[in-house]
Protein backbone atom coordinates (compact mmCIF):
# COMPACT_ATOMS: atom_id res chain seq x y z
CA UNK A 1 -6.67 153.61 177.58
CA UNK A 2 -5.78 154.22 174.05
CA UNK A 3 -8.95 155.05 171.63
CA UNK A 4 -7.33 153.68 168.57
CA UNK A 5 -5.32 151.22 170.09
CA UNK A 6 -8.65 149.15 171.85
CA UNK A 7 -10.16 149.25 168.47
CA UNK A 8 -10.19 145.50 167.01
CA UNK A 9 -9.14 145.22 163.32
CA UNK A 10 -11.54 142.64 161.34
CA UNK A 11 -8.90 140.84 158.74
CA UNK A 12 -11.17 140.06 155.54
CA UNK A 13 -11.54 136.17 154.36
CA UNK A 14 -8.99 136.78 151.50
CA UNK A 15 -5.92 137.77 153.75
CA UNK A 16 -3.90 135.58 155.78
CA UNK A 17 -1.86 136.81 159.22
CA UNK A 18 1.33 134.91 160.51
CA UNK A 19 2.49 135.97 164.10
CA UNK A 20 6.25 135.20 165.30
CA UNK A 21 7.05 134.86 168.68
CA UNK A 22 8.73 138.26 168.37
CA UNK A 23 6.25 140.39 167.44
CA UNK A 24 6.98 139.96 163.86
CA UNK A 25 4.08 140.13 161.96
CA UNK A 26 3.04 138.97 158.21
CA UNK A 27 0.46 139.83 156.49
CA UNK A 28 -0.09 138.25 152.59
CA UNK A 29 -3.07 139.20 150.70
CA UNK A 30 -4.48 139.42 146.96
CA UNK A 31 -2.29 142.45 146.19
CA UNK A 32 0.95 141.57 148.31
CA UNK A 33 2.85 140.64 151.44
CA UNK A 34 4.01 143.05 154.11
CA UNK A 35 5.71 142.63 157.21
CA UNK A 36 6.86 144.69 160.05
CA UNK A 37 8.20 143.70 163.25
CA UNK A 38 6.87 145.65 166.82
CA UNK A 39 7.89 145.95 170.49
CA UNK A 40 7.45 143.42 172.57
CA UNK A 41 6.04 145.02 175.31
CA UNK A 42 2.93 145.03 173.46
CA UNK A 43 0.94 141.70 172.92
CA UNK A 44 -0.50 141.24 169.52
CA UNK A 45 -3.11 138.27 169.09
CA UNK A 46 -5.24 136.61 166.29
CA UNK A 47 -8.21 135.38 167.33
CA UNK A 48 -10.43 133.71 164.22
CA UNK A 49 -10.56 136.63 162.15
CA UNK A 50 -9.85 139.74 164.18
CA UNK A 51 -6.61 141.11 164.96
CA UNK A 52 -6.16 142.93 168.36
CA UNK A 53 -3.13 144.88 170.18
CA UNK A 54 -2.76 144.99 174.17
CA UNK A 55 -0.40 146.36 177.01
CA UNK A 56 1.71 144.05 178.57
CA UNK A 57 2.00 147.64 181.16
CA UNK A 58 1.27 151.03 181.46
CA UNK A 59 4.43 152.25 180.47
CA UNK A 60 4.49 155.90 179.00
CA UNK A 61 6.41 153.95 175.99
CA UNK A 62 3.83 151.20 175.65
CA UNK A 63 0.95 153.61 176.00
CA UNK A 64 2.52 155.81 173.51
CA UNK A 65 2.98 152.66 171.08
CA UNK A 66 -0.53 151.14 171.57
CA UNK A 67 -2.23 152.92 169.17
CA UNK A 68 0.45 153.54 166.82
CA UNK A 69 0.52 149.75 166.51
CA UNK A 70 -2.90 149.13 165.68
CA UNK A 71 -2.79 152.01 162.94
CA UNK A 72 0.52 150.21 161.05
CA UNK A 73 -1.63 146.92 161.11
CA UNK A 74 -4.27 148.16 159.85
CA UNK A 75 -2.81 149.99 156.96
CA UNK A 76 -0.84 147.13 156.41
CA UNK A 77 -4.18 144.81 156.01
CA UNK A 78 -5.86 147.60 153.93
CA UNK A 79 -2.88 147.90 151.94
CA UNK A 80 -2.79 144.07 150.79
CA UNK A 81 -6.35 143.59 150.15
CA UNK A 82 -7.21 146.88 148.52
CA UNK A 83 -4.30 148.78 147.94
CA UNK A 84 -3.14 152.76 148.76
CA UNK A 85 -3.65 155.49 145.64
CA UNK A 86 -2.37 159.08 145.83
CA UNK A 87 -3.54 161.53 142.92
CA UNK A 88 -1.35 164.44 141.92
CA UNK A 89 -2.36 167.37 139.47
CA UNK A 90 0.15 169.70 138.08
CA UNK A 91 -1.30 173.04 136.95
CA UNK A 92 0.23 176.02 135.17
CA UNK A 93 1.10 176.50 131.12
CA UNK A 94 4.12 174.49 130.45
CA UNK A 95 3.75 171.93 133.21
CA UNK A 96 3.70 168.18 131.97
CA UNK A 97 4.66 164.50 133.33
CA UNK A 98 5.79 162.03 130.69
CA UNK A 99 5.57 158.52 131.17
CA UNK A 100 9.60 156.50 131.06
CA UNK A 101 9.07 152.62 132.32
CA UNK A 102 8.78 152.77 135.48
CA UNK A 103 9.97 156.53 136.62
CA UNK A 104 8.06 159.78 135.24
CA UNK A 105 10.08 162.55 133.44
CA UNK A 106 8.59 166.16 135.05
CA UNK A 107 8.72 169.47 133.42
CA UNK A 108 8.07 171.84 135.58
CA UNK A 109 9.93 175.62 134.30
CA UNK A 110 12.75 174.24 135.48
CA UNK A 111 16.78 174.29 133.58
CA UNK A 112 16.25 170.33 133.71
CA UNK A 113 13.55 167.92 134.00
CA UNK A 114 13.11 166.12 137.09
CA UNK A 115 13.11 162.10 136.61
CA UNK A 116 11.85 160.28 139.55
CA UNK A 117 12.00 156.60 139.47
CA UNK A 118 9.01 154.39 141.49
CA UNK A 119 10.78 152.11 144.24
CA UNK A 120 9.64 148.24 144.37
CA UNK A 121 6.12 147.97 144.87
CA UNK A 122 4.93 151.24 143.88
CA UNK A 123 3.27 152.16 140.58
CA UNK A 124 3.04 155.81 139.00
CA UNK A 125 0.90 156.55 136.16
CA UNK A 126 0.83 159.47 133.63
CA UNK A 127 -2.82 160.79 132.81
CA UNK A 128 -3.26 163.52 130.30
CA UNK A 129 -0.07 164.58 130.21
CA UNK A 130 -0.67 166.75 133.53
CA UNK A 131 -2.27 164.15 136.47
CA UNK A 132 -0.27 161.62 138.30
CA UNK A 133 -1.29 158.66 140.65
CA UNK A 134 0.62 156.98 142.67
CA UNK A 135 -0.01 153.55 143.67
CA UNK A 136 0.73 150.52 146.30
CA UNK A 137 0.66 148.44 149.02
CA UNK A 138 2.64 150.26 151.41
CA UNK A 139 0.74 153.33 153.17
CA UNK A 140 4.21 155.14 153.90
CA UNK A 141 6.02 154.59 151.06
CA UNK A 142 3.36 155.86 148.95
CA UNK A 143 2.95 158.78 150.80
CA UNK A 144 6.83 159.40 150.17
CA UNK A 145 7.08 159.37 146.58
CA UNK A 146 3.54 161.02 145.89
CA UNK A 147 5.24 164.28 148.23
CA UNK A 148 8.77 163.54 146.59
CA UNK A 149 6.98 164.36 142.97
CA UNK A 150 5.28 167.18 145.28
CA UNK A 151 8.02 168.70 146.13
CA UNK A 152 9.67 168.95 142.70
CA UNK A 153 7.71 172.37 142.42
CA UNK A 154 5.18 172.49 144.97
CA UNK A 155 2.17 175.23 144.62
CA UNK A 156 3.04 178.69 144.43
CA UNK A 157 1.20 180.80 146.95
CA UNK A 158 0.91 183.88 144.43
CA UNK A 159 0.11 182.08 141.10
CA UNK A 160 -1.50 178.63 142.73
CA UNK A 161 1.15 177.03 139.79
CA UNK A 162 2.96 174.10 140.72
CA UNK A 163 2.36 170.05 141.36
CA UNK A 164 -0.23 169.51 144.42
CA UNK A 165 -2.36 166.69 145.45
CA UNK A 166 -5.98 166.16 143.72
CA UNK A 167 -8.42 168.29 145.35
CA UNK A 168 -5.93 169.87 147.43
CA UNK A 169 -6.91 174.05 147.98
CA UNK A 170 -4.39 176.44 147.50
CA UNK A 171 -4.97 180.03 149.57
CA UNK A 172 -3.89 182.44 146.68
CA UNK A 173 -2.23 185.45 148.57
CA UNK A 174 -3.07 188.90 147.28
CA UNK A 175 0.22 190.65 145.44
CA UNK A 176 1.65 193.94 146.20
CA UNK A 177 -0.30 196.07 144.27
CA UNK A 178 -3.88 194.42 145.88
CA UNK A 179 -2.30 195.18 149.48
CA UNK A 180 -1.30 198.93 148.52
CA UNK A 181 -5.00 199.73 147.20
CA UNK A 182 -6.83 198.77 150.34
């Protein structure tokens, strides 16, 4: 039996859940509507207000989707009532996000600047010039732009200069002349 995919998923009072005969599944809240559809040969069901996912068999590809299943709907009800925010810090002299609508200019010591624009339903915000956050309902598509800004000039192992998550440690390798002395 699958861990994650047994666990039931409570749906809060202020989100509603619409389930198609084909496994497609809606889910509208305060900050949005999502909807994915999933295989049938796994048997989603609504009862009051929790959500769970069974096997229709033990199939290796139902037993491998079982608890993938649960995880999407349950990002997808945490991202419409409460929403998905990824911080981003640039560090290093020079390095600086300006805000353009909706995309972000990036300087990184780069020829060019790198302009990313947000996709529908995502929101990036510039904060002193140097921190980013990156905002939605969608888990995944959040993810994807906050590691598309990422990887505009991701953190240099030598230096530690570069874009990289809030909070995220970077392992500072020693140079050449630290290795020779030792």
């Amino acid at each position: 039996m699958s861990r994650i995919g047994i666990k039931p998923i409570i749906i809060p009072e202020n989100v509603n859940v619409d389930i198609s005969k084909n496994n497609q599944v809606t889910i509208k809240g305060p900050k949005g509507e999502l909807s994915s559809s999933f295989k049938n040969s796994l048997k989603i069901k609504l009862d009051e207000n929790i959500l769970t996912v069974s096997r229709n068999d033990d199939d290796k590809e139902s037993k491998s989707l079982h608890g993938l299943t649960r995880s999407l709907l349950n990002n997808m009800v945490v991202g419409v009532s409460e929403g998905y925010t990824k911080h981003l810090e640039m560090v290093g002299v020079g390095y600086r996000a300006e805000q353009k609508g909706n995309s972000i200019n990036l300087s990184v010591m780069k020829s060019h600047q790198d302009i990313i624009e947000a996709p529908e339903g995502i929101t990036i915000k510039v904060e002193d010039n140097t921190k980013i956050s990156v905002s939605g309902i969608d888990k995944q598509q959040v993810g994807h732009v906050a590691a598309l800004i990422r990887s505009s000039r991701p953190p240099n192992a030598y230096t530690g200069k570069g874009v990289r998550y809030a909070g995220e440690e970077v392992t500072i390798k020693p140079g050449k002349s630290a290795r020779a002395e030792t």
